[in-house]
C-alpha atoms as a PDB file:
ATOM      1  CA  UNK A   1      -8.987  -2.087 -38.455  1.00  0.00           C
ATOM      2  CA  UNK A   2      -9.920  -5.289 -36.975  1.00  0.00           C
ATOM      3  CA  UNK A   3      -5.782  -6.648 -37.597  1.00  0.00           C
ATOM      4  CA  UNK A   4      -4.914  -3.221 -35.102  1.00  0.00           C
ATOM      5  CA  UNK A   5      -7.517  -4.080 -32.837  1.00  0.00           C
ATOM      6  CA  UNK A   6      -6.037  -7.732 -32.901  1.00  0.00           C
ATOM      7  CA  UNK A   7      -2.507  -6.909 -32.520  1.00  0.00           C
ATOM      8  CA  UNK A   8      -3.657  -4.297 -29.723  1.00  0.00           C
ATOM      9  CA  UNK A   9      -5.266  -7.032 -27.618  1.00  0.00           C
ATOM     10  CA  UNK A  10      -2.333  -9.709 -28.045  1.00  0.00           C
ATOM     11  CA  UNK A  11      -0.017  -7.053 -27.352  1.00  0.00           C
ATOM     12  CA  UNK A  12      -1.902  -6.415 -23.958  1.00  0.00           C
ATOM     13  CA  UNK A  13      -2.318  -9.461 -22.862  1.00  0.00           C
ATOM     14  CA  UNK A  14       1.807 -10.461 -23.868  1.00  0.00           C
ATOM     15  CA  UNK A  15       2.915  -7.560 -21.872  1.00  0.00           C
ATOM     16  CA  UNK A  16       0.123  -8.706 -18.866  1.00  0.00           C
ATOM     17  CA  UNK A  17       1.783 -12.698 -18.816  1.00  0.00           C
ATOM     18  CA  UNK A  18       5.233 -11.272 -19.131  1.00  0.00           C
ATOM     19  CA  UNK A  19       4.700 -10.104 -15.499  1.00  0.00           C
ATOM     20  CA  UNK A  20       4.163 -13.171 -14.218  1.00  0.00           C
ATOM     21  CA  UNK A  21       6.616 -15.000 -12.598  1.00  0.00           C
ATOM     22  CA  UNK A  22       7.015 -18.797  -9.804  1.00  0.00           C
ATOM     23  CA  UNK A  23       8.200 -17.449  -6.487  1.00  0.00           C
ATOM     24  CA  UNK A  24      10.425 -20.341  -4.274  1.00  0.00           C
ATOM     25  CA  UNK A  25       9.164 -20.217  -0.680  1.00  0.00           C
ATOM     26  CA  UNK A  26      12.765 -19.953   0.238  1.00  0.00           C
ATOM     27  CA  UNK A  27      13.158 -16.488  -2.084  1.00  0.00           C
ATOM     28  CA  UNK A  28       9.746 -14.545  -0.137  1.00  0.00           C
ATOM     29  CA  UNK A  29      11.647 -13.774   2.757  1.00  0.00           C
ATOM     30  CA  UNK A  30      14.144 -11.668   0.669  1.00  0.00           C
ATOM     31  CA  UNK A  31      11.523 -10.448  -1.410  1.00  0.00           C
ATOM     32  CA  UNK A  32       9.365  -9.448   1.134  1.00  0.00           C
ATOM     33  CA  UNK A  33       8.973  -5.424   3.009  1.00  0.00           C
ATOM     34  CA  UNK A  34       9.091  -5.225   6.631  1.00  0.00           C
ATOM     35  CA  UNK A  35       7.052  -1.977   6.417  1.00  0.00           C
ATOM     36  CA  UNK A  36       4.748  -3.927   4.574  1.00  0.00           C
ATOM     37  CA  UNK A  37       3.234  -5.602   7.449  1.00  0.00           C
ATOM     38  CA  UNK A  38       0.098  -4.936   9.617  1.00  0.00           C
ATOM     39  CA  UNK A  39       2.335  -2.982  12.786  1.00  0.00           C
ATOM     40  CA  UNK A  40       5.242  -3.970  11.486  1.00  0.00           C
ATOM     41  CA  UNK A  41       7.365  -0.946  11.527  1.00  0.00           C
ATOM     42  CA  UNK A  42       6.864   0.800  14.501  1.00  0.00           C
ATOM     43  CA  UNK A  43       8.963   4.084  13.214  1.00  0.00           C
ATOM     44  CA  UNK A  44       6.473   4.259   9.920  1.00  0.00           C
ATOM     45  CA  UNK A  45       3.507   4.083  12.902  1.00  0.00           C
ATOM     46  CA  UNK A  46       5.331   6.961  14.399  1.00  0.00           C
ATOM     47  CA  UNK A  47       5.918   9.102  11.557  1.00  0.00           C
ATOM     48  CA  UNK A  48       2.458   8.384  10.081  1.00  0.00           C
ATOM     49  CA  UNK A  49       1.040   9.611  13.460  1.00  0.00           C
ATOM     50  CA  UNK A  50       3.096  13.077  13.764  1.00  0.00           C
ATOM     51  CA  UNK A  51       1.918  13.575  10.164  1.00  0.00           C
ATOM     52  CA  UNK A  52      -1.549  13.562  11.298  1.00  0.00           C
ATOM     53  CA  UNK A  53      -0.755  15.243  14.550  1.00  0.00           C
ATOM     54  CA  UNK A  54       0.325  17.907  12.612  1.00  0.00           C
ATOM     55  CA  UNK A  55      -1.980  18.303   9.741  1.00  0.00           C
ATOM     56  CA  UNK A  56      -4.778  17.817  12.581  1.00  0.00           C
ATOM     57  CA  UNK A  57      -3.309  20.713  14.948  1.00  0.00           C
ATOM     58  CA  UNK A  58      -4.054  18.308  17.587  1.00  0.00           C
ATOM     59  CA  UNK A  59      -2.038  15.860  19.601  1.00  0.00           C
ATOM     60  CA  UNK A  60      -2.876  12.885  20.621  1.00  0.00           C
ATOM     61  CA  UNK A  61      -6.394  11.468  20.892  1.00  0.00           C
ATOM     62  CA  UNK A  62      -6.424   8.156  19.264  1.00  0.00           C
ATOM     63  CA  UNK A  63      -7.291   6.265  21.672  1.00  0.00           C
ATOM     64  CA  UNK A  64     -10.386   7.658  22.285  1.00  0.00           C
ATOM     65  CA  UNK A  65     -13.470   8.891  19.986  1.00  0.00           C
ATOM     66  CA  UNK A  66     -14.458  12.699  19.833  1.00  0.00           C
ATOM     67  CA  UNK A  67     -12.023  15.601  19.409  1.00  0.00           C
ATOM     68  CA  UNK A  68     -13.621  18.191  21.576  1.00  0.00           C
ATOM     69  CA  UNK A  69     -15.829  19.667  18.976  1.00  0.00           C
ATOM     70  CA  UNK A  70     -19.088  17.562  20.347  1.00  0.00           C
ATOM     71  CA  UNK A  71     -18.688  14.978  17.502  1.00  0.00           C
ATOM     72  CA  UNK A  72     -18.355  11.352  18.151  1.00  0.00           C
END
């Protein structure tokens, strides 16, 4: 019992280095998302605001706080 309890945790912890990996500064750029970024993709903004539009009923109305139902 305690071997497969053994093996278990080595196994784990094998499979948890093997992810690790050195990153060049040079190889970050290619490595990195665009849509990633804090308002970095203006089209994922866009389509991430029709989504709530829709699923809202409402248009508009982020600007400012309350949605006409007397809540702030």
């Amino acid at each position: 019992m305690r071997t497969t309890i053994a093996f278990a945790v080595l196994f784990a912890c094998a499979a948890t280095v093997g992810g690790c990996v050195t990153i060049n500064p040079w190889e970050r750029g290619r490595l990195a998302n665009p849509d990633m970024e804090f308002g970095g993709a203006e089209e994922l903004a866009a389509a991430e605001a029709h989504a709530t539009e829709v699923r809202e009923g409402s248009s508009g109305g982020f600007d400012a706080s309350g949605g006409g139902c007397g809540c702030n």
